[in-house]
Protein backbone atom coordinates (compact mmCIF):
# COMPACT_ATOMS: atom_id res chain seq x y z
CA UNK A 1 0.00 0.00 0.00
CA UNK A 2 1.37 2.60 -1.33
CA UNK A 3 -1.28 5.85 -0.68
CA UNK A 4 -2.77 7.12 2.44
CA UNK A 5 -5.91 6.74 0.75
CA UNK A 6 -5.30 2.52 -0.01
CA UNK A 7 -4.49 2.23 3.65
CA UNK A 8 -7.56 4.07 4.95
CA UNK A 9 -9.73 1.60 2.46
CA UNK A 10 -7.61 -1.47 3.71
CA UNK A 11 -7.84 -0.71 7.26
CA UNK A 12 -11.87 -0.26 7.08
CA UNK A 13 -12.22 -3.55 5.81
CA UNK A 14 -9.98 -5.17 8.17
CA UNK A 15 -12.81 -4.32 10.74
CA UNK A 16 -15.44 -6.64 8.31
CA UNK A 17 -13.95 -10.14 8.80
CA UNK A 18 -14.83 -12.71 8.62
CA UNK A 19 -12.96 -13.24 11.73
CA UNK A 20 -11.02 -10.44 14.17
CA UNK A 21 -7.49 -9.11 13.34
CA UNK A 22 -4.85 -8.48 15.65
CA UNK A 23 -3.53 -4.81 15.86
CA UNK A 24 -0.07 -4.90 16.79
CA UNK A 25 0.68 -1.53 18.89
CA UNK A 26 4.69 -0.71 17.82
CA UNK A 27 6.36 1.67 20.52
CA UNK A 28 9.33 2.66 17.79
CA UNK A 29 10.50 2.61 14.59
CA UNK A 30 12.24 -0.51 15.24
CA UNK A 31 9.40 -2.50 16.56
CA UNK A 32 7.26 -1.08 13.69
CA UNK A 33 9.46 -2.72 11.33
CA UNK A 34 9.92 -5.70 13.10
CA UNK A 35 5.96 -6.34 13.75
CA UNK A 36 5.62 -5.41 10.26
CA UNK A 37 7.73 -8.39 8.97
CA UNK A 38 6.13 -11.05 11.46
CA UNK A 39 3.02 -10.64 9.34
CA UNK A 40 0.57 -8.36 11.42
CA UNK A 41 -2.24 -6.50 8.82
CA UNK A 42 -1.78 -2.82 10.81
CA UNK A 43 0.09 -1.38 13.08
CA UNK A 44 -1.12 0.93 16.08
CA UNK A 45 0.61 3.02 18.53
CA UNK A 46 0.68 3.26 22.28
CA UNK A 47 0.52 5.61 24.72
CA UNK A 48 2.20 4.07 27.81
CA UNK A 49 4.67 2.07 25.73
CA UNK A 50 5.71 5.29 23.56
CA UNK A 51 5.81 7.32 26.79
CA UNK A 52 8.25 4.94 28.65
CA UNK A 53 10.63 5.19 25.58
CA UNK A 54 10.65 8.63 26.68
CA UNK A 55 11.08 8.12 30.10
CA UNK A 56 7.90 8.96 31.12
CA UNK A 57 5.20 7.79 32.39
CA UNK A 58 1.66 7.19 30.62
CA UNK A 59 -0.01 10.41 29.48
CA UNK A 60 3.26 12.42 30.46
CA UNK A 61 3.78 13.77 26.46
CA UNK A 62 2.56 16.27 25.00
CA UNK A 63 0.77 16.24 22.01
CA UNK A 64 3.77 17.63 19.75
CA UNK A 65 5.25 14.54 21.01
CA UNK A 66 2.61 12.24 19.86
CA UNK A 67 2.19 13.98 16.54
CA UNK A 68 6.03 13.60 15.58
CA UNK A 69 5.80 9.70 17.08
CA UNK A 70 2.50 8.76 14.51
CA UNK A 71 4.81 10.83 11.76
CA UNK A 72 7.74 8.47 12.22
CA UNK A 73 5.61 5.18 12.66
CA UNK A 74 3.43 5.94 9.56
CA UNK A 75 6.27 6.49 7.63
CA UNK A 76 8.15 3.13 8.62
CA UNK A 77 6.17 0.46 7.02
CA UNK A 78 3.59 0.49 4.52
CA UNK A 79 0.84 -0.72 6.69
CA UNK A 80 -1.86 1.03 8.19
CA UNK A 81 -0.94 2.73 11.46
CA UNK A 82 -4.11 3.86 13.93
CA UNK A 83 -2.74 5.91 16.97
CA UNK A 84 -3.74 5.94 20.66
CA UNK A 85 -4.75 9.87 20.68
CA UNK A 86 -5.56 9.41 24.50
CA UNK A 87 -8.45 12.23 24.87
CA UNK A 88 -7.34 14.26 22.10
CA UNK A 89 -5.39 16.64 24.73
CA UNK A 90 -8.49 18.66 24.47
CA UNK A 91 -11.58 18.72 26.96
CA UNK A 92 -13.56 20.58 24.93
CA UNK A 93 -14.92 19.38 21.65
CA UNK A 94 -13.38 22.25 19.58
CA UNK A 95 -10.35 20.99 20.95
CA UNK A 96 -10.90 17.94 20.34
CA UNK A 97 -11.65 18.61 16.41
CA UNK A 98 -8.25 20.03 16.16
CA UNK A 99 -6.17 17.33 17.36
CA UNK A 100 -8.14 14.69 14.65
CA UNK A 101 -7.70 17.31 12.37
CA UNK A 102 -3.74 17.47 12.99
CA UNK A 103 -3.76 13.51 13.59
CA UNK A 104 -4.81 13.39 10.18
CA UNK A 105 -1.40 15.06 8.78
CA UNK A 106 0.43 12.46 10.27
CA UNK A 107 0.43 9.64 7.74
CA UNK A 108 -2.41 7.47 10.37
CA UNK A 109 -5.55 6.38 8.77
CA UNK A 110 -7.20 5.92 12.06
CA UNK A 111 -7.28 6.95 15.91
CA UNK A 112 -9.14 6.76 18.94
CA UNK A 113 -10.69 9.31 21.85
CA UNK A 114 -11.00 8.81 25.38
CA UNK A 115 -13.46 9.38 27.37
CA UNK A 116 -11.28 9.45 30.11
CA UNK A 117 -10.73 13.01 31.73
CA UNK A 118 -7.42 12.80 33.42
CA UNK A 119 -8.30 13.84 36.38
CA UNK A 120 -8.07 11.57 39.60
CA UNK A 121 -10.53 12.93 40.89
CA UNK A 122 -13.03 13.13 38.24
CA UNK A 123 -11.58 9.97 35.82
CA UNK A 124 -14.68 9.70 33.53
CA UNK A 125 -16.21 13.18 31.45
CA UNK A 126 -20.18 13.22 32.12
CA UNK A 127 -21.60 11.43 29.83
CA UNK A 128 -23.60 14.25 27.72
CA UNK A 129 -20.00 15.84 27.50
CA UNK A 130 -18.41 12.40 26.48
CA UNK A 131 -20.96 12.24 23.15
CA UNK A 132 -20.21 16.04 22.35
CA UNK A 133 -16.06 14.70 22.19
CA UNK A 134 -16.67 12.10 19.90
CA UNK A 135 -19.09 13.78 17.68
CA UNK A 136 -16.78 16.58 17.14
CA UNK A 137 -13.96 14.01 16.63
CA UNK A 138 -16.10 11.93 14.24
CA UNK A 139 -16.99 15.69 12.33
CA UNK A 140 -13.09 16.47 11.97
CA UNK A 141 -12.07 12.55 10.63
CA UNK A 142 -15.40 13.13 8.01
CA UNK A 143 -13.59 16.20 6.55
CA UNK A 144 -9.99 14.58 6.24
CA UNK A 145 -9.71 13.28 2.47
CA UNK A 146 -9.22 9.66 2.94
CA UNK A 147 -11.03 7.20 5.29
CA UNK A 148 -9.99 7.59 8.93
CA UNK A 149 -11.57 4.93 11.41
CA UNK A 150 -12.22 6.60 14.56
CA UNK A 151 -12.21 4.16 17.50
CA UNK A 152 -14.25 5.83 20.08
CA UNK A 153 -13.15 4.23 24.07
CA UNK A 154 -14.98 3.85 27.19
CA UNK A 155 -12.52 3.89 29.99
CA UNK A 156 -14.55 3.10 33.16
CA UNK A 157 -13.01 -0.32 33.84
CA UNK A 158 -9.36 1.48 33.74
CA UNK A 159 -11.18 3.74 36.15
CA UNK A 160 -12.40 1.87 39.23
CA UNK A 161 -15.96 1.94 37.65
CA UNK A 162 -16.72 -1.84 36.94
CA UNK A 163 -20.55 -0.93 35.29
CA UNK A 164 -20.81 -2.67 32.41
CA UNK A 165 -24.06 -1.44 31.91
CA UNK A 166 -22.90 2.63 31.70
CA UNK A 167 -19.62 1.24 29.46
CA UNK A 168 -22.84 -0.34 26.57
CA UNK A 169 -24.29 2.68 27.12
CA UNK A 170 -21.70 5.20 26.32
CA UNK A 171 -20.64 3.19 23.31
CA UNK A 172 -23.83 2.64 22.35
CA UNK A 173 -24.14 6.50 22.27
CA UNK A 174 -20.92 6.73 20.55
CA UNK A 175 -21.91 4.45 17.80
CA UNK A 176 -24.71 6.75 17.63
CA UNK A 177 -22.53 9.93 16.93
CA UNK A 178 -20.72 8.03 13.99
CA UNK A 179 -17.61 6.46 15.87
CA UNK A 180 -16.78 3.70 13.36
CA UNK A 181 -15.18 1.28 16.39
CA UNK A 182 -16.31 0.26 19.83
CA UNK A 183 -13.75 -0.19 22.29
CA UNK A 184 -14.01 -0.87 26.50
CA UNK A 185 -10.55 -0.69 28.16
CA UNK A 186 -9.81 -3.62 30.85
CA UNK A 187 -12.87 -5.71 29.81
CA UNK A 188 -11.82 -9.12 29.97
CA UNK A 189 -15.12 -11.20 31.27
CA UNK A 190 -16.52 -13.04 28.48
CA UNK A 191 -19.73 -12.72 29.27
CA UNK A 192 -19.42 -9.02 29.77
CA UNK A 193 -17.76 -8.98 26.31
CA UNK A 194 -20.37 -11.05 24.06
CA UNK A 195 -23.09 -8.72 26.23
CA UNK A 196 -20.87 -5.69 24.81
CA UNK A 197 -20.87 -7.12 21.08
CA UNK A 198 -24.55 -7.90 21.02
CA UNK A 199 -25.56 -4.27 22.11
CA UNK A 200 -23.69 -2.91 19.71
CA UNK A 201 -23.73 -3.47 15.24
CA UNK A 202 -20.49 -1.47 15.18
CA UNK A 203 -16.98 -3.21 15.00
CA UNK A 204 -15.88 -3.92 18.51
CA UNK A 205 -12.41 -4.05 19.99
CA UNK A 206 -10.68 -5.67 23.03
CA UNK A 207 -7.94 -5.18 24.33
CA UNK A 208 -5.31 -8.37 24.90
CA UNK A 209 -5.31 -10.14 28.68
CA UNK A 210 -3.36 -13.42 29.79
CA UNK A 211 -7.47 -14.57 30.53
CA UNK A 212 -8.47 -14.04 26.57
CA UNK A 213 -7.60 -16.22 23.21
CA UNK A 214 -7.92 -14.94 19.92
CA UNK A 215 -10.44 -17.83 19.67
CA UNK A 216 -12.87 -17.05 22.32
CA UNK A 217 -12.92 -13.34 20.88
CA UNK A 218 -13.65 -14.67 17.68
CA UNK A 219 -16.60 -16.45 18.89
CA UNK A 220 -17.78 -13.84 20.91
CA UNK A 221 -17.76 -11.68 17.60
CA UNK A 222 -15.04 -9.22 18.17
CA UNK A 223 -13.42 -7.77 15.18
CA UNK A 224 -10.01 -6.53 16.40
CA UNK A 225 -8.03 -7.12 19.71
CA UNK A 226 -5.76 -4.42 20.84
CA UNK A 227 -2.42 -5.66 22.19
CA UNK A 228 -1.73 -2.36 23.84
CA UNK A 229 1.17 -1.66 25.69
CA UNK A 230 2.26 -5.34 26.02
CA UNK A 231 4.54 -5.59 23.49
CA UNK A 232 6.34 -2.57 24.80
CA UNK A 233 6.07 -3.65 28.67
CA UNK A 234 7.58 -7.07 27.38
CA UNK A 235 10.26 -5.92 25.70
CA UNK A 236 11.39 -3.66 29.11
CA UNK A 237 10.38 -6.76 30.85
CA UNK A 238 13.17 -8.59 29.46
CA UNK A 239 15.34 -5.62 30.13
CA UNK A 240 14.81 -5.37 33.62
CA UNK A 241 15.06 -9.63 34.12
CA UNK A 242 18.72 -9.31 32.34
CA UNK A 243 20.31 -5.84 34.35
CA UNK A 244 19.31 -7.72 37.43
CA UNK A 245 20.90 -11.05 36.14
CA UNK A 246 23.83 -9.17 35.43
CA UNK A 247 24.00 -6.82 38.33
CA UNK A 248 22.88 -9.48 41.36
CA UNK A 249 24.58 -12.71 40.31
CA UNK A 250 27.06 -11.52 37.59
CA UNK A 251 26.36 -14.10 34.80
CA UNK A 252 25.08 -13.66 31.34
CA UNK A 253 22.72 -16.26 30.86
CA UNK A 254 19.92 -14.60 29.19
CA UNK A 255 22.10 -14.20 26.27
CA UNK A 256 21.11 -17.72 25.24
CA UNK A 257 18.36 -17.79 22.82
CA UNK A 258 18.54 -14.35 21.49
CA UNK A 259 18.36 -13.57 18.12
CA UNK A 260 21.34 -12.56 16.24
CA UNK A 261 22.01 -9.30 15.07
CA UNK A 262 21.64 -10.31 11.20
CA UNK A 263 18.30 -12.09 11.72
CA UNK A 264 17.46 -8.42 13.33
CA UNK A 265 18.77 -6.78 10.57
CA UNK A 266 16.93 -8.98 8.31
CA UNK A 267 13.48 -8.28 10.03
CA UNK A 268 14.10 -4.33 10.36
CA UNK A 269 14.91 -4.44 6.55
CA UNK A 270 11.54 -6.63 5.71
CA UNK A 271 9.58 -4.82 7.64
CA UNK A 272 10.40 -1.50 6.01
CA UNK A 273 9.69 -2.75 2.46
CA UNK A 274 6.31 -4.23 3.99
């Protein structure tokens, strides 16, 4: 795919089956390229695993920093990259119109909006205000020139608000403003999930959890699982498991089983052509 506008069409029919797709969520360049070559149909970003590279924590950059992230990710590989826009850095809708709008000059043919506020004390937007957000974020993706998939998320369960009957109801009102994708954060009960998909006749997402198979989700009648910040957290996973091999019993062990820096190189180069 060669065109913003062939990745846009491509990505839109990923969501139509027959079965779900995985979305791999890259947090560099590198891992792009490298998810690229292992065969995944799009790419998407993530916030906590982009952050970390910074050394920060999740939703400590700014949204300069996000915008020059999706430019570098979109320009890696030639598959369809959808970002994690976290609440479009914007509380009010206006706001919120801008950042799709900017999003949109990035090289991504699809992102998603929060309705998560931020604020400790006040996680979740009201949920009149949470419908204005997406509408005006589903009005600015209508206007760019190619197709952008908005994924529109309900983030109670992140939240310390386990009702899974306000979560159908704020994505059923978001599939009602024009989001093109459903997606609950931290949902991970099956029967809370096929409950979510039979609510709803837009595409719905979930995200990946050590409880959930690709299977089950199929089943269920999900049409794209998110693996979110995983592939980031495992990669500083085995980080952290080798410094403190090295630093507390001074051996080298988890050097076995590597892979070698030309069967790197031959993924990075792969996945760039892909």
């Amino acid at each position: 795919m060669s065109t913003i506008e062939e990745k846009g069409r491509h990505f839109d029919a990923l969501h139509e089956g027959p079965g779900p797709f995985v979305i791999a969520n890259a947090y560099d360049v590198g891992s792009a390229r490298i998810l690229a070559a292992l065969g995944f149909p799009a790419l998407a970003t993530s916030s906590a695993a982009f952050a970390n590279t910074l050394g920060r924590a999740d939703y400590r950059v700014t949204l300069d920093d996000k915008l020059a992230h999706c430019r570098a990710l979109a320009a890696a590989t030639g598959l369809p990259l959808s970002a994690d826009l976290e609440n479009c850095f914007a509380h009010d809708p206006d706001g919120v119109a801008v950042t799709i709008a900017l999003a949109g000059e990035t090289g991504l043919v699809g992102g998603s909006i929060e309705d998560a506020t931020g604020d400790p004390a006040r996680p979740i937007y009201d949920f009149d205000h949470a419908v204005e957000r997406v509408a005006a974020a589903v009005e600015a993706a209508r206007k760019l020139p190619f197709k952008f998939t908005l994924t529109a998320r309900a983030e109670n369960f992140l939240h310390g608000r386990r009702d899974i009957d306000d979560t159908i109801r704020r994505l059923q009102a978001f599939e009602h403003a024009g989001a093109d994708v459903l997606y609950a954060c931290g949902v991970t009960d099956m029967d809370h999930i096929r409950t979510m998909v039979g609510a709803l006749s837009k595409p719905v997402n979930v995200m990946a959890a050590k409880s959930l198979t690709v299977g089950e989700l199929a089943a269920a009648g999900v049409r794209r699982v998110s693996v979110a910040a995983w592939f980031g957290r495992a990669a500083l996973g085995g980080l952290i498991a080798a410094a403190r091999e090295v630093k507390e019993k001074g051996t080298f062990g988890f050097i076995e089983g590597l892979p070698s820096g030309a069967e790197i190189a031959a993924l990075l180069d792969q996945g760039g052509r892909t």
